[in-house]
Protein backbone atom coordinates (compact mmCIF):
# COMPACT_ATOMS: atom_id res chain seq x y z
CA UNK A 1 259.07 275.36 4.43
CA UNK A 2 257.11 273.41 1.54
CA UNK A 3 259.64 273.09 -0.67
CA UNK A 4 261.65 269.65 -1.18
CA UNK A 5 264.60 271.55 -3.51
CA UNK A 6 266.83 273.92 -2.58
CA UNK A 7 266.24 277.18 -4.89
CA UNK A 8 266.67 280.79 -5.53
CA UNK A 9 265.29 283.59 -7.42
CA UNK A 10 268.49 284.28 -9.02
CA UNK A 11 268.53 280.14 -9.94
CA UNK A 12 264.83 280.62 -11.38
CA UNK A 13 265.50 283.54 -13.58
CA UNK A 14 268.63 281.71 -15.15
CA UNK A 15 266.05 279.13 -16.28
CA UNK A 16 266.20 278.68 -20.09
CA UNK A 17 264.16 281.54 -21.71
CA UNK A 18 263.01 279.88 -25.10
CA UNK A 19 259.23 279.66 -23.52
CA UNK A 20 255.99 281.86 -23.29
CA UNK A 21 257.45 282.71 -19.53
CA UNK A 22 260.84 283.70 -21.20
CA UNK A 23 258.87 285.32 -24.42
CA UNK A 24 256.69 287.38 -22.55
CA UNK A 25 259.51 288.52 -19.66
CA UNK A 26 258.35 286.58 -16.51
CA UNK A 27 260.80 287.54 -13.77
CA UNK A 28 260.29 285.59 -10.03
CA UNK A 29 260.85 288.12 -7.13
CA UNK A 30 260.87 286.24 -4.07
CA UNK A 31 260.89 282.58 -2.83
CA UNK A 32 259.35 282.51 0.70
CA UNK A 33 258.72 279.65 3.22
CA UNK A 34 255.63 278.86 1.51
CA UNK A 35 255.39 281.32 -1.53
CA UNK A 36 256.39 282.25 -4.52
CA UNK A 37 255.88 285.54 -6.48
CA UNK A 38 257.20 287.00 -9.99
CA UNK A 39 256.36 290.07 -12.18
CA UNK A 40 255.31 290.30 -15.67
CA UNK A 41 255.35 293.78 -18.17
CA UNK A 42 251.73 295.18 -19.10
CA UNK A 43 252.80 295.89 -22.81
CA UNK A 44 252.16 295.11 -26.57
CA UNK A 45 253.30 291.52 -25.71
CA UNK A 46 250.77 291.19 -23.18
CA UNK A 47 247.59 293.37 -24.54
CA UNK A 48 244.65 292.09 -26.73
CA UNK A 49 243.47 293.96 -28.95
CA UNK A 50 241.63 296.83 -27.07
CA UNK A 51 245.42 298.02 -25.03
CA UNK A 52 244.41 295.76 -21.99
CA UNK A 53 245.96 293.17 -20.11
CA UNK A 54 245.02 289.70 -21.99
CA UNK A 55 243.26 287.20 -19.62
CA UNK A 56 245.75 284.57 -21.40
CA UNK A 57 248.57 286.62 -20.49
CA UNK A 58 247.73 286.28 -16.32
CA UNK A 59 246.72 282.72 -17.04
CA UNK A 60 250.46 282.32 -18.29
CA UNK A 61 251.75 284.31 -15.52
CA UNK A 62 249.45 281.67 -12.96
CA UNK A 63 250.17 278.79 -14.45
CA UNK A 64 254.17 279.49 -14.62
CA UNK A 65 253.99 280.40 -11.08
CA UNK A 66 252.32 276.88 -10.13
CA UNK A 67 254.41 274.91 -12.26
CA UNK A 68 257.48 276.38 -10.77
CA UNK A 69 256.03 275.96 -7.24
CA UNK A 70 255.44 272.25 -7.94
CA UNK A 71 258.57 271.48 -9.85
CA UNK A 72 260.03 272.71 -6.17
CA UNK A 73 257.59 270.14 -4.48
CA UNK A 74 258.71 267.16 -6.06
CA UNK A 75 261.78 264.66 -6.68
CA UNK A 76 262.19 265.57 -10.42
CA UNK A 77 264.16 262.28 -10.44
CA UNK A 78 261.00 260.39 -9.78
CA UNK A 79 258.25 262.43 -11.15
CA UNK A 80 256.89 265.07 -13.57
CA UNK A 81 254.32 268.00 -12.37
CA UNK A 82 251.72 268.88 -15.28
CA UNK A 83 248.71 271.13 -15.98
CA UNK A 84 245.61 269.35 -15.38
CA UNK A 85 242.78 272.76 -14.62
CA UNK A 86 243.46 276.33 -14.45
CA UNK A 87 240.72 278.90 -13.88
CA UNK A 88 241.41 282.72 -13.60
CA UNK A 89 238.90 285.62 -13.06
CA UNK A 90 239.62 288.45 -14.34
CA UNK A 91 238.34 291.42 -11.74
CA UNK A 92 239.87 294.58 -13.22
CA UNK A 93 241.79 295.61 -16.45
CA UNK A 94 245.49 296.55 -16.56
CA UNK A 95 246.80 299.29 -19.29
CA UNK A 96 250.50 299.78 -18.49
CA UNK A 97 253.29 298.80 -15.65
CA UNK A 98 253.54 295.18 -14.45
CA UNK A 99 251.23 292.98 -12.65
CA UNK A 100 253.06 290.50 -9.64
CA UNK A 101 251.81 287.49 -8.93
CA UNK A 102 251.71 285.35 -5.91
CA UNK A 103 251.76 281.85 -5.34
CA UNK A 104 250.67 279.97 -2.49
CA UNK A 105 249.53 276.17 -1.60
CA UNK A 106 245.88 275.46 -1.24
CA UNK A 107 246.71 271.68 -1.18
CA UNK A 108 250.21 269.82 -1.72
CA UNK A 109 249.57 265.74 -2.09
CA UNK A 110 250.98 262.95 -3.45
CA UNK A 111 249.42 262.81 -6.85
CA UNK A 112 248.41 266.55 -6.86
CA UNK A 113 248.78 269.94 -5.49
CA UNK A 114 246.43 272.85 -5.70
CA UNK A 115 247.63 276.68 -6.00
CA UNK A 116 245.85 279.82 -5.14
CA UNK A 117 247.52 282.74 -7.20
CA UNK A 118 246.84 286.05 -7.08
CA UNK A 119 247.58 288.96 -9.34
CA UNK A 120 248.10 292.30 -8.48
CA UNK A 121 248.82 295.80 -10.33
CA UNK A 122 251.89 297.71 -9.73
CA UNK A 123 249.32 299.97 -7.48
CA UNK A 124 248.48 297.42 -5.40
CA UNK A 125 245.04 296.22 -6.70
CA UNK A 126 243.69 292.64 -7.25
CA UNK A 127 243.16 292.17 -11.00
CA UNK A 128 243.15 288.26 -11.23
CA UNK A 129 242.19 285.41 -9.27
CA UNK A 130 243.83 281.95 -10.12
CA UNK A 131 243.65 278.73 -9.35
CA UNK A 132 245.90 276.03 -10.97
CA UNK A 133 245.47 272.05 -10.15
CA UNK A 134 248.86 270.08 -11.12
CA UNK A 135 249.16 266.52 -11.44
CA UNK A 136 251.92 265.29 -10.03
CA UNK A 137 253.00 261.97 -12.43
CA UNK A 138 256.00 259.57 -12.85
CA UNK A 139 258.82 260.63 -14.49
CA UNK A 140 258.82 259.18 -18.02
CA UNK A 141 262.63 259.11 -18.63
């Protein structure tokens, strides 16, 4: 197991929900040993302008995933994890449903941690590739 805190998917989703993840309905499914997935509505919150999936929306879904999966890595007593690159490409577009993402380690260090997410239709088909590179930073309080 790579996490350092004790968690659950019911614990994530009573996170506070005043936060894009919260605003645009973010819901984690499952916590393995070394993953971490969540779902996210294909809707009016989530389209651009042409009734598709918004590339900023799955970055948001990515990134939350990471951020989560780090915050899990680390001693929040001693440190902070933070955005420092996220790339996504975009293979296929969405219309409708949900997309799930999933969350696994590419590399978990000392100062950072790399994340390979993946984001799938409700049919089953890749539509995003992610990867998200957190610093991993003293805690400033």
């Amino acid at each position: 197991m790579i996490w350092k805190r004790k968690s659950s998917v019911e614990e994530l989703n009573r996170m506070p929900k005043n936060h894009i993840g919260g605003l645009l309905d973010i819901q984690f499914k499952e916590l393995g040993e070394d993953f971490i997935s969540a779902t996210m509505p294909v809707d009016e919150r989530t389209h651009q302008p042409f009734g598709i999936l918004h590339g900023g929306a799955s970055v948001v879904l990515a990134e939350t995933l990471g951020s989560i999966a780090s915050f899990l890595c680390i001693d929040p007593q001693k440190h902070m994890a933070v955005g420092l690159e996220v790339n996504a490409n975009h293979l296929r577009p969405v219309v409708s449903g949900y997309v799930t993402g999933i969350c696994k380690p590419i590399h978990i260090g000392g100062k950072t941690h790399v994340w390979d997410i993946k984001i799938y239709t409700d049919k089953g088909k890749l539509s995003c590739i992610s990867r998200l590179t957190v610093a991993v930073i003293p805690n400033a309080s």
